[in-house]
C-alpha atoms as a PDB file:
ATOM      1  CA  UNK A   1      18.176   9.270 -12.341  1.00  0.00           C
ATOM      2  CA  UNK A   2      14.695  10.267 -10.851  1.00  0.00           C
ATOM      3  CA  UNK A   3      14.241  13.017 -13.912  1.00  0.00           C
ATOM      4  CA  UNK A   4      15.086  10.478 -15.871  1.00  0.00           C
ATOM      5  CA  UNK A   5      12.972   7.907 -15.146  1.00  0.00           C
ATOM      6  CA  UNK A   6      10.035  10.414 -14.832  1.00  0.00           C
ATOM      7  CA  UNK A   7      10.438  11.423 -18.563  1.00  0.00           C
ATOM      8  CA  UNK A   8      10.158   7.555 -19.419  1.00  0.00           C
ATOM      9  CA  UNK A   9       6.730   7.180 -18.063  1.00  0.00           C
ATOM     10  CA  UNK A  10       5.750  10.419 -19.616  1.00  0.00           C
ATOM     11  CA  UNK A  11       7.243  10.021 -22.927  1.00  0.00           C
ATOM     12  CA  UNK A  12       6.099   5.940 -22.717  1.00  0.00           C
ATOM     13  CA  UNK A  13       2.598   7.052 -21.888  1.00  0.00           C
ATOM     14  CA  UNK A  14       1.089   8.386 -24.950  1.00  0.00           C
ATOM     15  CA  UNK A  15       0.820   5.014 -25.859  1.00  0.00           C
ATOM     16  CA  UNK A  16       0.016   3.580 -22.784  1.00  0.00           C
ATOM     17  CA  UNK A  17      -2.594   5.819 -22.042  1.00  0.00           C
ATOM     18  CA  UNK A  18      -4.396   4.563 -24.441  1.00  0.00           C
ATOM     19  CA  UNK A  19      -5.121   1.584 -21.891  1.00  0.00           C
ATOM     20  CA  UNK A  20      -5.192   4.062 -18.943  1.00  0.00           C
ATOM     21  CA  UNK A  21      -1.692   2.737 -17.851  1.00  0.00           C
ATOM     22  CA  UNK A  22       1.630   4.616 -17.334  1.00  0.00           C
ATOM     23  CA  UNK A  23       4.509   1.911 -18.165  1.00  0.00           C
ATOM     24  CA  UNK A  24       7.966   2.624 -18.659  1.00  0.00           C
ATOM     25  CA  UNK A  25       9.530   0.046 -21.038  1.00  0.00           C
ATOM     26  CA  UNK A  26      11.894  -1.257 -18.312  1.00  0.00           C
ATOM     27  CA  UNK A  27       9.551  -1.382 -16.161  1.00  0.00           C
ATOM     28  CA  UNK A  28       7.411  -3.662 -18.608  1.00  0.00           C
ATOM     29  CA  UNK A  29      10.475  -5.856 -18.884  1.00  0.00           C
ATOM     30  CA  UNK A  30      11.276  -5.948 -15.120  1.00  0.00           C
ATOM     31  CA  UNK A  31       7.988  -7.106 -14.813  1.00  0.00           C
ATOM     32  CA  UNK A  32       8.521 -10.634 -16.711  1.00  0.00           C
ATOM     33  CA  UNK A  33      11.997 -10.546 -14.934  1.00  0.00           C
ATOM     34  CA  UNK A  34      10.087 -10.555 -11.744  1.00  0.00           C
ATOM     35  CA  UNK A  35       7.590 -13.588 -12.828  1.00  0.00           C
ATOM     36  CA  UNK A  36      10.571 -15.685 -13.818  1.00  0.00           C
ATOM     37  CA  UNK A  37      12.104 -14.590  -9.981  1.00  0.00           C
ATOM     38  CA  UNK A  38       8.578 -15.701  -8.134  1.00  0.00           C
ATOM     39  CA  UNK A  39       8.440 -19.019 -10.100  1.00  0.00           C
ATOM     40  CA  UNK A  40      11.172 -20.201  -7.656  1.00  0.00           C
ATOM     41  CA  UNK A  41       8.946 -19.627  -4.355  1.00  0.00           C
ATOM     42  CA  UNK A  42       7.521 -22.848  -3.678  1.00  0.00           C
ATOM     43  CA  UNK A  43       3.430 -23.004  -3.356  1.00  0.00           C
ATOM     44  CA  UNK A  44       2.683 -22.043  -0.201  1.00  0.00           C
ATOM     45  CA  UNK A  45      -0.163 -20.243   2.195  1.00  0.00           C
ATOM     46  CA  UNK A  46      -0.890 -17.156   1.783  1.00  0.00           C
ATOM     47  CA  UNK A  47       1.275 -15.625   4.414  1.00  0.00           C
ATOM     48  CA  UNK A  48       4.284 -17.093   3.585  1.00  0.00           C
ATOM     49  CA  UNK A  49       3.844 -16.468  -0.132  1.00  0.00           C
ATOM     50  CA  UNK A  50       3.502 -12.927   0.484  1.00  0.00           C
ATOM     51  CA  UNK A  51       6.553 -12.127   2.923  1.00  0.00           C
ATOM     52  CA  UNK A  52       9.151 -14.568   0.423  1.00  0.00           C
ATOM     53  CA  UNK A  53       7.383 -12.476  -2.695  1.00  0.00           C
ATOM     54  CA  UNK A  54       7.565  -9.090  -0.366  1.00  0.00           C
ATOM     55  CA  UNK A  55      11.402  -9.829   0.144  1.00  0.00           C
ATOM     56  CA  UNK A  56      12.470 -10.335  -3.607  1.00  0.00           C
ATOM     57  CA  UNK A  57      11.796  -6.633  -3.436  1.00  0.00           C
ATOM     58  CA  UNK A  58      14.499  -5.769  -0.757  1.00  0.00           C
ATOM     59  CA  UNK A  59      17.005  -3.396  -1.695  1.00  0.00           C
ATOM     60  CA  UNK A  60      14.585  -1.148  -4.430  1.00  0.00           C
ATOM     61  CA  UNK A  61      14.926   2.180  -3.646  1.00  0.00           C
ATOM     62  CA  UNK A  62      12.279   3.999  -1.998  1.00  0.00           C
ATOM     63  CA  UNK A  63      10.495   7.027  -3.907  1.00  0.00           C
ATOM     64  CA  UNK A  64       7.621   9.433  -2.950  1.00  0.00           C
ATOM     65  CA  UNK A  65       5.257  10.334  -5.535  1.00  0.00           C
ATOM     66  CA  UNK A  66       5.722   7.569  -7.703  1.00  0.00           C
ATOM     67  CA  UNK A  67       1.946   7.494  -8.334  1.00  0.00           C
ATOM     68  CA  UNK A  68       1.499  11.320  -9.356  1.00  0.00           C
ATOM     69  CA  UNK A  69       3.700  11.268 -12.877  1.00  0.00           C
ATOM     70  CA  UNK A  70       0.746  12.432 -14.960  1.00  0.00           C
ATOM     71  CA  UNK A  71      -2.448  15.090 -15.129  1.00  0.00           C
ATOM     72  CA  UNK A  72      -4.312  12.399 -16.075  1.00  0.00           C
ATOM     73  CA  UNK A  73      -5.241  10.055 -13.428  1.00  0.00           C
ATOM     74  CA  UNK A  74      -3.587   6.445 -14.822  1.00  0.00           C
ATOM     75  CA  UNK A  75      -2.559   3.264 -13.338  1.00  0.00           C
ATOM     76  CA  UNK A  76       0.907   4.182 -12.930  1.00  0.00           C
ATOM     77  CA  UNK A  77       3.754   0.520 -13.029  1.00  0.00           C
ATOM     78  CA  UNK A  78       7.206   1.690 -11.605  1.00  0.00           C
ATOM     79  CA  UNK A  79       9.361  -0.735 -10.115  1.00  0.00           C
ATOM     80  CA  UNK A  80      12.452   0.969 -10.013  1.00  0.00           C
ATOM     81  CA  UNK A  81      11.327   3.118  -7.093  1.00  0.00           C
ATOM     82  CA  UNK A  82       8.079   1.947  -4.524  1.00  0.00           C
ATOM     83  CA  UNK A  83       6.249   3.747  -2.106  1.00  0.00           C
ATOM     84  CA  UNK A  84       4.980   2.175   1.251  1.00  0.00           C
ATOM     85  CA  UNK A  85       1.881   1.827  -0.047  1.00  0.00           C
ATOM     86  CA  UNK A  86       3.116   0.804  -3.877  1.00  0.00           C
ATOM     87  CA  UNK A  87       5.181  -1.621  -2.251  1.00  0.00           C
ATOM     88  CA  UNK A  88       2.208  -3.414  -0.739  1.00  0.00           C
ATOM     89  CA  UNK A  89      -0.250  -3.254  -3.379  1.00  0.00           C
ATOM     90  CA  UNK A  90       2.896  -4.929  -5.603  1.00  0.00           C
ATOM     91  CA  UNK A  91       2.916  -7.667  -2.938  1.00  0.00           C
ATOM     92  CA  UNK A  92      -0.477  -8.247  -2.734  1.00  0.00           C
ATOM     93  CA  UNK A  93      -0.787  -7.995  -7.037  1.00  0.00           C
ATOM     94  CA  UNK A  94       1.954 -10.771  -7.376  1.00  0.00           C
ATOM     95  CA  UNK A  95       0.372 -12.819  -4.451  1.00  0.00           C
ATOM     96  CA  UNK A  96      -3.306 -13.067  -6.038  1.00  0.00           C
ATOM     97  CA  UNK A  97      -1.697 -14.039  -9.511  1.00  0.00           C
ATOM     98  CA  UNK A  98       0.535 -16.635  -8.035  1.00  0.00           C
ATOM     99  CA  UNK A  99      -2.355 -17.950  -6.050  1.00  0.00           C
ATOM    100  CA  UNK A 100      -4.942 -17.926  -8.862  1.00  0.00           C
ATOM    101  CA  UNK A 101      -2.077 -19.775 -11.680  1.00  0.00           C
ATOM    102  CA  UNK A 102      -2.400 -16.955 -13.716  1.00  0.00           C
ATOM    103  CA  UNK A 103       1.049 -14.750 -13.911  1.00  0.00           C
ATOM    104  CA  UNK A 104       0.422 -12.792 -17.075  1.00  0.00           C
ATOM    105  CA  UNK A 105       0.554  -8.417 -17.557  1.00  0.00           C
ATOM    106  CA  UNK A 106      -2.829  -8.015 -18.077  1.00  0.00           C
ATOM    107  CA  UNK A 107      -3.914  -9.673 -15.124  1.00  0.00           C
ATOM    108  CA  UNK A 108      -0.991  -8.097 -13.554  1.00  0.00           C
ATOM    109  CA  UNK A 109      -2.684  -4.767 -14.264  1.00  0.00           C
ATOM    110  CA  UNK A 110      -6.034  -6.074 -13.668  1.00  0.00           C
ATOM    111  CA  UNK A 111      -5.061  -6.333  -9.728  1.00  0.00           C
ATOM    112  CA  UNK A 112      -3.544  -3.435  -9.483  1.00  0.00           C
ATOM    113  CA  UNK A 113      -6.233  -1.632 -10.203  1.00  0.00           C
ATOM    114  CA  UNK A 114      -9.020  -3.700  -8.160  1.00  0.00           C
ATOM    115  CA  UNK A 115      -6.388  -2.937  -5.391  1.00  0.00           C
ATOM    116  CA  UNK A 116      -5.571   0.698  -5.455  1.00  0.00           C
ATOM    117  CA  UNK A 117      -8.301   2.416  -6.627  1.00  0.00           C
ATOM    118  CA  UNK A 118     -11.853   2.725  -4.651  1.00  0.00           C
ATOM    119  CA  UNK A 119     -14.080  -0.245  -6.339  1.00  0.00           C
ATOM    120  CA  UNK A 120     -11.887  -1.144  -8.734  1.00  0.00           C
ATOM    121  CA  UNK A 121     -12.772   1.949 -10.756  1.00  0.00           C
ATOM    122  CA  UNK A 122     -10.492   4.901 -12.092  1.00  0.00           C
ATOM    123  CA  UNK A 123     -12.297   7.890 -12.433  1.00  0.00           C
ATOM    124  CA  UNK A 124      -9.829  10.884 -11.738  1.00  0.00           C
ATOM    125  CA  UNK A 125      -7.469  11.602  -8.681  1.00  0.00           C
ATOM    126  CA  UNK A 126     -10.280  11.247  -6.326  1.00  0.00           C
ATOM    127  CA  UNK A 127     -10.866   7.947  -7.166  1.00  0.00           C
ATOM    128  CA  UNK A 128      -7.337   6.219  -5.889  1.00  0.00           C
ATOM    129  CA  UNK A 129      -7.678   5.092  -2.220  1.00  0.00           C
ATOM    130  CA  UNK A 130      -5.373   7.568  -0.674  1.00  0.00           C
ATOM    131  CA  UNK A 131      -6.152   7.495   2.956  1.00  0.00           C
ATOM    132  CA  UNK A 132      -5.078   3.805   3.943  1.00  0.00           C
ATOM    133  CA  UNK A 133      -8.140   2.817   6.105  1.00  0.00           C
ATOM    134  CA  UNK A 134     -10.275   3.412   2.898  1.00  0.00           C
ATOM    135  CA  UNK A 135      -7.906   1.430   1.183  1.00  0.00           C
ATOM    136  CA  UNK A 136      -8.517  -1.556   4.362  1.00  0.00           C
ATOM    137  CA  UNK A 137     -12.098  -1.252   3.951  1.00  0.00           C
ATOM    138  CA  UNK A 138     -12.644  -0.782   0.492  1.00  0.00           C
ATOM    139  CA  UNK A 139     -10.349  -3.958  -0.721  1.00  0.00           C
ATOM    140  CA  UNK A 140     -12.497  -6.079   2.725  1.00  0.00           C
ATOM    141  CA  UNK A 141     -15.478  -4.937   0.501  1.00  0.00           C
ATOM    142  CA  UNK A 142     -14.125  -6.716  -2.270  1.00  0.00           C
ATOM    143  CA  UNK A 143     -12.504  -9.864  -0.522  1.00  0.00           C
ATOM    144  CA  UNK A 144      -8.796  -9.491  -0.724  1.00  0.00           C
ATOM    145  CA  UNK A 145      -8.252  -8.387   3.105  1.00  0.00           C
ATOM    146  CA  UNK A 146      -9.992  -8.773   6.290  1.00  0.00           C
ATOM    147  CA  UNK A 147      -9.959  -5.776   8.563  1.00  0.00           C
ATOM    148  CA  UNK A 148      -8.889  -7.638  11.729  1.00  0.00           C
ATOM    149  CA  UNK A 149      -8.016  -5.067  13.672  1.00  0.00           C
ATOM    150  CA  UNK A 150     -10.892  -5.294  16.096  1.00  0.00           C
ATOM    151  CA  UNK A 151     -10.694  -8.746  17.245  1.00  0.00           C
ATOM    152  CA  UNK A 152      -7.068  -7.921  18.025  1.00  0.00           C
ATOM    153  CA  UNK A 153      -7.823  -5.378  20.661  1.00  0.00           C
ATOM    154  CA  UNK A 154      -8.535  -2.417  18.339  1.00  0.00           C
ATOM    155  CA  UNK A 155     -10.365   0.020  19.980  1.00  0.00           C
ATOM    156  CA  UNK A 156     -12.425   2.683  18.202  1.00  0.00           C
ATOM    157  CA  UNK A 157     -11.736   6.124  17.869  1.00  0.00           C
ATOM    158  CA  UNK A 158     -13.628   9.178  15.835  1.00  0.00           C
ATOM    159  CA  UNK A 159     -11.321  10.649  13.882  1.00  0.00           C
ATOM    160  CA  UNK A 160     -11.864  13.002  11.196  1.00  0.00           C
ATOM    161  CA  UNK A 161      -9.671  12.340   7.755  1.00  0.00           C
ATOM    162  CA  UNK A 162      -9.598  15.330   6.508  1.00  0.00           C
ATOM    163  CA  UNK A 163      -5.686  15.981   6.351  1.00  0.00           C
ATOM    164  CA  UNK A 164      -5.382  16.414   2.551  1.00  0.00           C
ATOM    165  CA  UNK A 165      -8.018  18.874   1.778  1.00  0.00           C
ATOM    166  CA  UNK A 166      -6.704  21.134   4.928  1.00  0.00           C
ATOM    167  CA  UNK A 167      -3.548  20.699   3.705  1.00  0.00           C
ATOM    168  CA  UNK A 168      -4.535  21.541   0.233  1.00  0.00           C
ATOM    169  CA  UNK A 169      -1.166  22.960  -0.721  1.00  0.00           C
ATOM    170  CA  UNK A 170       1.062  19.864  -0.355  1.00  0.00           C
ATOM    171  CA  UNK A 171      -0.963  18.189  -2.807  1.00  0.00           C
ATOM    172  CA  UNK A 172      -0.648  19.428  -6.418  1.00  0.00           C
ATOM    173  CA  UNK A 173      -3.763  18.012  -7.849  1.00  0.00           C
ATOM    174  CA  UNK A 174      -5.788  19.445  -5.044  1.00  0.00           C
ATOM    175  CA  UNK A 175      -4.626  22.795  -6.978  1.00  0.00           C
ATOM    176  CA  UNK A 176      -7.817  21.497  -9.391  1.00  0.00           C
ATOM    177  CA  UNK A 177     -11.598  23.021  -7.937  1.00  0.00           C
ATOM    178  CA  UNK A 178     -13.053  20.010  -8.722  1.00  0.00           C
ATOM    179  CA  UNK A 179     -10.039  17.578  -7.171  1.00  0.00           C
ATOM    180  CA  UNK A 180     -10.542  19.254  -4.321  1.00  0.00           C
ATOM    181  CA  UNK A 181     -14.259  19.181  -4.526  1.00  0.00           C
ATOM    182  CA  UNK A 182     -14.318  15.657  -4.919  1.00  0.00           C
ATOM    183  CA  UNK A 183     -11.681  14.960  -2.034  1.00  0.00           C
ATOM    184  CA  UNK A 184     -13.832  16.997   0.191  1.00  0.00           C
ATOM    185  CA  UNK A 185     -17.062  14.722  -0.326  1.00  0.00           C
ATOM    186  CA  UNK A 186     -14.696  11.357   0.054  1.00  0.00           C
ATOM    187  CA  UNK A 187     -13.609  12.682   3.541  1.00  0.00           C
ATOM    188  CA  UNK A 188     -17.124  13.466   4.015  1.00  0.00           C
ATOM    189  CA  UNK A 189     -18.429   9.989   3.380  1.00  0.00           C
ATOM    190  CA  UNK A 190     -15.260   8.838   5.780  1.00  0.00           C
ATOM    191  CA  UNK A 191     -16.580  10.047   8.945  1.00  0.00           C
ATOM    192  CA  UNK A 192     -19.571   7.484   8.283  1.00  0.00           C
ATOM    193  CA  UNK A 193     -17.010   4.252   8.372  1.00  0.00           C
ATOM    194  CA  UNK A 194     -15.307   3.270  11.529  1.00  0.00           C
ATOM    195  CA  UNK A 195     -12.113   3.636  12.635  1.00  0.00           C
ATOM    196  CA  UNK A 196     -10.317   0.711  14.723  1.00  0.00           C
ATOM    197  CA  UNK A 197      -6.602   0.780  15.803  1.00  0.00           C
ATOM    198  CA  UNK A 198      -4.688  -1.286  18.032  1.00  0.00           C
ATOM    199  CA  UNK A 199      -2.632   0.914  20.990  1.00  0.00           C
ATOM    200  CA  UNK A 200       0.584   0.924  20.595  1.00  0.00           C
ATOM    201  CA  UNK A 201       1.088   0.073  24.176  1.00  0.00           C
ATOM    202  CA  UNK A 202      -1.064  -2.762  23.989  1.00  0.00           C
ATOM    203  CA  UNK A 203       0.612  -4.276  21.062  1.00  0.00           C
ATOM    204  CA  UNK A 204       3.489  -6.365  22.819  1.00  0.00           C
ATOM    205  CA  UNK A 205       0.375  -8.679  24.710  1.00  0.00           C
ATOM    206  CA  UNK A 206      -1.339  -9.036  21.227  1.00  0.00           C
ATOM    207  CA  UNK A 207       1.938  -9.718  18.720  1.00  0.00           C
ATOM    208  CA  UNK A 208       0.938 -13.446  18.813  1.00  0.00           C
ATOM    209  CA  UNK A 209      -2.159 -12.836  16.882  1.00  0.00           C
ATOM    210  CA  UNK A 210      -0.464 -10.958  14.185  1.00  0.00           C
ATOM    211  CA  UNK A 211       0.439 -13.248  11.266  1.00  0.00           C
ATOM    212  CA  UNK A 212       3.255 -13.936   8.701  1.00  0.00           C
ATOM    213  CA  UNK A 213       1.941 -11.812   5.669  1.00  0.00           C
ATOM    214  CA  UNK A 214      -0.404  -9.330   7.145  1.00  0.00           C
ATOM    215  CA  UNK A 215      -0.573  -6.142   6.331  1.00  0.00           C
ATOM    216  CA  UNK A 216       0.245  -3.797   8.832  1.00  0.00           C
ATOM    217  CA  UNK A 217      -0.623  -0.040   8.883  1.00  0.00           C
ATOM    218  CA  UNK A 218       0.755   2.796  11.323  1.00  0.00           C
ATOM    219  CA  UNK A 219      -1.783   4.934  12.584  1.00  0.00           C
ATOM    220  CA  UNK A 220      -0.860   8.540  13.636  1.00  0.00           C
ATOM    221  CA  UNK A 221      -2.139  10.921  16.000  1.00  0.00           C
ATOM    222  CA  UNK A 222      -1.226  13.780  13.400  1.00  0.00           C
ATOM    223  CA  UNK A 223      -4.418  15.539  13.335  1.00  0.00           C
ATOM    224  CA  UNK A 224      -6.824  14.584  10.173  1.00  0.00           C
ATOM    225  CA  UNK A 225      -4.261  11.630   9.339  1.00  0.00           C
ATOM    226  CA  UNK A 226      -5.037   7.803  10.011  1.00  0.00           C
ATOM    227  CA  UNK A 227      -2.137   6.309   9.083  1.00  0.00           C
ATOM    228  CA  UNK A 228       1.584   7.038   8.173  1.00  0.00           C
ATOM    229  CA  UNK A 229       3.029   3.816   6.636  1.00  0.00           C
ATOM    230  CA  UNK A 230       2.484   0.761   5.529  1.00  0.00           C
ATOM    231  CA  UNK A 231       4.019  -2.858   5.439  1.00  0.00           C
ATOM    232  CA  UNK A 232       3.970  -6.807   5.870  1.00  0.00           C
ATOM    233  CA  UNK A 233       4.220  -8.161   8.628  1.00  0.00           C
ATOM    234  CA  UNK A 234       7.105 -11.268   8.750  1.00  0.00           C
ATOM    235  CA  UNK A 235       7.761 -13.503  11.950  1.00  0.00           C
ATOM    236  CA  UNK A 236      11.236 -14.345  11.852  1.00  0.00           C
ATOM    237  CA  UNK A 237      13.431 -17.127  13.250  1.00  0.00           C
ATOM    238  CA  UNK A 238      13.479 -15.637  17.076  1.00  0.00           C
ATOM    239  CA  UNK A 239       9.384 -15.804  16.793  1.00  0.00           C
ATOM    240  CA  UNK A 240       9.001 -11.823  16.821  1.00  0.00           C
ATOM    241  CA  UNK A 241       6.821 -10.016  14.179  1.00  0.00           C
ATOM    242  CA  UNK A 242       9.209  -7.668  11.993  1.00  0.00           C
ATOM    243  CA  UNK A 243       8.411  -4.760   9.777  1.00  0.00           C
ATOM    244  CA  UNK A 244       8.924  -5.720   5.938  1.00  0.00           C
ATOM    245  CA  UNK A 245       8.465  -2.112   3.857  1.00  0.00           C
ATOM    246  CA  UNK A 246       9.357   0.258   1.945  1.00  0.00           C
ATOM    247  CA  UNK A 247      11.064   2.611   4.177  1.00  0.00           C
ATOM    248  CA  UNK A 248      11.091   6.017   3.634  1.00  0.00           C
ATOM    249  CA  UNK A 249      14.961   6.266   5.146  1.00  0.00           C
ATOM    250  CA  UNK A 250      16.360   4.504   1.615  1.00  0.00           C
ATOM    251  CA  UNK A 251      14.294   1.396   0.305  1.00  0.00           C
ATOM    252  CA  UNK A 252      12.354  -1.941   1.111  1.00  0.00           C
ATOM    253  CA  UNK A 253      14.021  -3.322   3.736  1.00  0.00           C
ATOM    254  CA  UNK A 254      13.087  -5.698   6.811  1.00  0.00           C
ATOM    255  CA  UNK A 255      12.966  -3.657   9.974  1.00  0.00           C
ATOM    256  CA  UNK A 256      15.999  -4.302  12.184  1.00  0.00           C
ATOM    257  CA  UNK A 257      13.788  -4.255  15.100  1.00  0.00           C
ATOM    258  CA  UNK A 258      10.674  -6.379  16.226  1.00  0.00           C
ATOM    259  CA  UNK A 259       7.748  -4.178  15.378  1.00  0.00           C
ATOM    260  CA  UNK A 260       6.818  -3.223  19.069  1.00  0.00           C
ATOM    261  CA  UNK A 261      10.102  -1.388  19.320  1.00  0.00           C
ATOM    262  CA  UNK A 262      10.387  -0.308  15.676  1.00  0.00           C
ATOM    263  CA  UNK A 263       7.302   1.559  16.730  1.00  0.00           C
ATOM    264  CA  UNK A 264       8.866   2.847  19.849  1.00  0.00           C
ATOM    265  CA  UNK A 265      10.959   4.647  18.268  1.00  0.00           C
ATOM    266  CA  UNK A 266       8.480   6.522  16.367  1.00  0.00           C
ATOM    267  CA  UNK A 267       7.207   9.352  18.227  1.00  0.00           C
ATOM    268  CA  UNK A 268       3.660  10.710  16.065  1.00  0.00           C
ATOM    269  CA  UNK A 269       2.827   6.483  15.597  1.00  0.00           C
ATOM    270  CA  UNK A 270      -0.221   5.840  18.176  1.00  0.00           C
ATOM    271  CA  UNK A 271      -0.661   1.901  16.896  1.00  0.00           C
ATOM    272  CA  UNK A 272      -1.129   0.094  14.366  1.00  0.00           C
ATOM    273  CA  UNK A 273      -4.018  -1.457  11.734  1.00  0.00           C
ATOM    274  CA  UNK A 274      -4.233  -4.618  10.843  1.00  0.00           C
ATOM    275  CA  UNK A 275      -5.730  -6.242   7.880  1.00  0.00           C
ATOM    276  CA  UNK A 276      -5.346 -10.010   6.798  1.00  0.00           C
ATOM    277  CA  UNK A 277      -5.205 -10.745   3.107  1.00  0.00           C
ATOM    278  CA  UNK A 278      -8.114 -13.132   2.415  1.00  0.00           C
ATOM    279  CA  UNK A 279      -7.060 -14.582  -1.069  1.00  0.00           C
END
């Protein structure tokens, strides 16, 4: 089924491409299925709007490498599989059109692309936000999220984020001099912007400022590597903050465990990032 949907998009996007976008036909369709879905969700704040539109999503299967289908860096629509961080750029997309009255494809597309690549602006691999505290700061520089981590009781750290140009080889792109030229000046320019997480064991005394619809990030202490995963953050009915992602164990899902021992469980995780969507 993967093949198959992978020789959609390609086959799809010599037309597409022609816009800079990778769409499958279903995909296109699935998208005015999921506007007539979200009409339903009663106007609402922010938060809430973003967990009920995050959990229309529950039960799509999760895929890695969604976003690398082409040669040609596009803006890639797939809704039949999401990634961590696909599945929260999707939420955040939807949210901002909701929000703003205007649920149409274009503007659909328009998002996206503020959202996942680094000013709005696709120009080659390099260009899409692939570490995640990039992607915090660069869409704070732009006004959709507020990187709250540090009035939270983030700490610094000085971290270098270098993990996919030492790891050159798990990235096919990076195969490409000037990829990998490029990628090497981005984690260059990283080690000028701070880096603020929140301790994992200091998490439990601070889940009361985390709200309904933030985005949460897991930072790692895998060397070169901020963060892991990605999700939004949902207070349930027993008052703790739960983990609504993509999870790499099937598909988007909420966690089954509050997010201070989801996180337990996780060996590498050293905390989290937290950024509040500002729409």
């Amino acid at each position: 089924m993967k093949q198959w949907i992978l020789a959609v998009l390609l086959i799809f996007g010599h037309f597409a491409n022609a816009q800079g976008i990778l769409c499958a036909p279903e995909d296109r369709k699935a998208f005015d299925n999921k506007i007539q879905d979200l009409k339903t969700i009663p106007s609402q704040d922010t938060g809430e709007l973003l967990v009920e539109i995050g959990k229309t999503f529950i039960g799509t299967p999760y895929v890695a490498g969604t976003l690398e289908v082409s040669e040609i860096e596009s803006l890639v629509i797939n809704f039949s599989g999401l990634d961590c961080t696909t599945f929260v750029e999707n939420v955040l997309a939807f949210g901002i059109l909701f929000k703003n009255g205007s649920p149409d494809f274009d503007r659909y597309t328009e998002l996206l692309r503020r959202i996942r690549y680094r000013n709005g602006q696709i120009s080659g691999y390099a260009s899409r936000l692939h570490y995640f505290s990039e992607w915090i700061t660069n869409n704070e520089q732009k006004g959709l999220v507020k990187n709250i981590t540090p009035s939270i009781g983030g700490v610094r750290i000085e971290k270098a984020r270098d993990f996919m140009t030492v790891h050159r080889e798990l990235y096919p792109h990076l195969e490409s001099s000037e990829n990998y030229k490029e990628m090497i000046q981005i984690e260059k320019a990283l080690l000028e912007q701070p880096l603020y997480y929140l301790p994992k064991k200091e998490l439990a005394s601070h889940e009361k400022n985390i709200q309904h619809g933030d985005i949460i990030a897991l930072a790692t202490g895998i060397k070169g590597l901020d963060v892991t995963h990605t999700g939004i953050a949902s207070r349930e009915a027993d008052g703790r903050i739960y983990l609504l992602h993509a999870s790499s164990k099937g598909q988007v899902e909420l966690s089954k465990a509050p997010l201070t021992e989801y996180l337990a469980g996780i060996k590498s995780n050293t905390g989290i990032l937290v950024a509040r969507p500002t729409f």
